[in-house]
Protein backbone atom coordinates (compact mmCIF):
# COMPACT_ATOMS: atom_id res chain seq x y z
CA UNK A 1 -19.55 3.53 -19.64
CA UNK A 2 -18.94 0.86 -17.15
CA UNK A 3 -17.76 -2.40 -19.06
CA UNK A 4 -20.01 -5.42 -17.97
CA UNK A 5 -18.77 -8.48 -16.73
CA UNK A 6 -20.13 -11.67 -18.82
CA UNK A 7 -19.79 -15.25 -18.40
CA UNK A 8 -20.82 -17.40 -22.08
CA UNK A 9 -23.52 -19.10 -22.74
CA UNK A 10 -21.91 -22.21 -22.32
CA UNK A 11 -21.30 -21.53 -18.93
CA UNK A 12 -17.44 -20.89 -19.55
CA UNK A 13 -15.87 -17.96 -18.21
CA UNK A 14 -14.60 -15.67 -20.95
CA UNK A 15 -11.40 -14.88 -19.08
CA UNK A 16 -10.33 -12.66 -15.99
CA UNK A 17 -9.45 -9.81 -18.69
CA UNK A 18 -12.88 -10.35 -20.98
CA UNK A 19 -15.84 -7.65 -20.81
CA UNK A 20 -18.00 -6.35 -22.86
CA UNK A 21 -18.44 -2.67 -23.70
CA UNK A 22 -19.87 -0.55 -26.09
CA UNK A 23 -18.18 0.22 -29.47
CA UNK A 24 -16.58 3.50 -29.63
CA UNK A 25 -17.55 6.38 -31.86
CA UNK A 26 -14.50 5.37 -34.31
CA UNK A 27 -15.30 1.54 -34.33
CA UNK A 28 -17.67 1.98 -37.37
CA UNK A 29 -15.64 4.24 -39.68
CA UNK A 30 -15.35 3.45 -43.11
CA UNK A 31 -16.81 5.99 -45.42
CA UNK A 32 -17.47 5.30 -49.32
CA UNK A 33 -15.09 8.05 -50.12
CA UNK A 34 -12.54 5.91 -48.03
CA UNK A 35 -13.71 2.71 -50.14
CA UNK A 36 -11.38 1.41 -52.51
CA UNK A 37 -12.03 -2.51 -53.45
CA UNK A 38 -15.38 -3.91 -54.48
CA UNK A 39 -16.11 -8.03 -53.48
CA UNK A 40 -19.13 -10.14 -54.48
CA UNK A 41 -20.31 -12.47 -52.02
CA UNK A 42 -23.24 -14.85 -52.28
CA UNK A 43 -26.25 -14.03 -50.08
CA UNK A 44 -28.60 -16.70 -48.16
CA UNK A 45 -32.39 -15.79 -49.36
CA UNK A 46 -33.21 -14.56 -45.96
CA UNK A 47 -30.02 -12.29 -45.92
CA UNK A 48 -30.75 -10.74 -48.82
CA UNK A 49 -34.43 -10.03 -47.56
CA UNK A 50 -32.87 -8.76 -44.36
CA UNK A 51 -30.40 -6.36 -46.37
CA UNK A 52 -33.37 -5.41 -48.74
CA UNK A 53 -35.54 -4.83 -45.54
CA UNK A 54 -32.77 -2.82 -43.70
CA UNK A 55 -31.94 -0.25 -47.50
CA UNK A 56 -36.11 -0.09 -47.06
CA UNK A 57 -36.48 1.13 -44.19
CA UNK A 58 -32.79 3.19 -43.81
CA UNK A 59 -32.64 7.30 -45.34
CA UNK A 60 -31.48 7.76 -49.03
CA UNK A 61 -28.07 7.65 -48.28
CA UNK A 62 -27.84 4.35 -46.63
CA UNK A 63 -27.00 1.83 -50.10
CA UNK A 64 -26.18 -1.49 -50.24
CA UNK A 65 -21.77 -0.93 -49.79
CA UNK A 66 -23.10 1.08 -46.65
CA UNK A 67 -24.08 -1.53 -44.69
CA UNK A 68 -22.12 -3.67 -45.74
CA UNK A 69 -19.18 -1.51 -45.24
CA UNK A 70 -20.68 -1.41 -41.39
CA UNK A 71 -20.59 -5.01 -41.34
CA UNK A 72 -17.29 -5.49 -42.01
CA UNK A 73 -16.13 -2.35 -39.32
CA UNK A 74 -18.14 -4.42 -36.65
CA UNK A 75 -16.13 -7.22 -37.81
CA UNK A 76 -13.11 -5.89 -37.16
CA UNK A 77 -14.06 -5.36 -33.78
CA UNK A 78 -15.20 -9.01 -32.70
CA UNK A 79 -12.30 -10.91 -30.51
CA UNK A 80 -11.85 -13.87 -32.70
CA UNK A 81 -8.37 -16.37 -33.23
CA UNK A 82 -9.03 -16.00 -36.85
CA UNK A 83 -5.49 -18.48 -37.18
CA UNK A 84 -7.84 -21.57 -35.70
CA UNK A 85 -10.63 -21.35 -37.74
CA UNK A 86 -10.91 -24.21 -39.80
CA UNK A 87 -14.24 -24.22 -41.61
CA UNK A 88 -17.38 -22.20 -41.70
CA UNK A 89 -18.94 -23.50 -38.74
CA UNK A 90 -15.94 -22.88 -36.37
CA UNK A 91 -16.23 -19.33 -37.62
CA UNK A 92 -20.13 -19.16 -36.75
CA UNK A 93 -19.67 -20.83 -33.76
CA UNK A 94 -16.51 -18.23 -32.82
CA UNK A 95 -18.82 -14.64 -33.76
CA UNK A 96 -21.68 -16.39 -31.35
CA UNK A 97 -19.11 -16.42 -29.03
CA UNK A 98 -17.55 -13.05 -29.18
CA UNK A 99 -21.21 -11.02 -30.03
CA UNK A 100 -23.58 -10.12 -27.43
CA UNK A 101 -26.71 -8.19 -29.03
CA UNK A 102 -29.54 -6.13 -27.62
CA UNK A 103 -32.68 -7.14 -28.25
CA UNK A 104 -35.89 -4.99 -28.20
CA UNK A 105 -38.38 -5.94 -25.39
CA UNK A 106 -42.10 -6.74 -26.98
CA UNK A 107 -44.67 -4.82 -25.16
């Protein structure tokens, strides 16, 4: 696939060497077989209706560690300076930065 060429939202340039591509069949890998450490994390209401929604609508053997196991794999993908991140909302602010999504067109 060709990569594409984006500039940010903010009008910035994301550098000569910056493109966007499409993850690669490895970039989501972790299996639960390949899971080893459990975490808790608290969940905004809408969150956990989104991750409720998701398990819903996803085949029997999509669970909750599933998707969040995804999460975390697309994580490790994003280009972020994890080392300047200084509070939640530089870290929001840095994943708006570094995600581009496709969104569904409404017919």
């Amino acid at each position: 696939m060709r990569p594409v060429s984006y500039q940010s939202v903010l009008g910035a340039p994301t550098g000569p060497s910056s493109f966007y591509v499409r993850l690669g069949d490895d970039a989501i890998r972790t299996t639960r077989k390949k899971a080893r450490h459990e975490v808790t994390v608290a969940l905004s209401k809408s969150q956990t209706e989104w991750l409720q929604e998701a398990l819903a609508l996803s085949g029997p053997d999509i669970d909750e560690g599933a998707v969040l196991r995804a999460l975390v794999d697309l994580g490790t993908e994003l280009d972020i300076d994890w080392a300047v991140l200084a509070s939640g909302k530089s870290l929001r602010a840095a994943v708006r930065e570094s995600v581009m999504v496709r969104r569904r067109t409404v017919a």
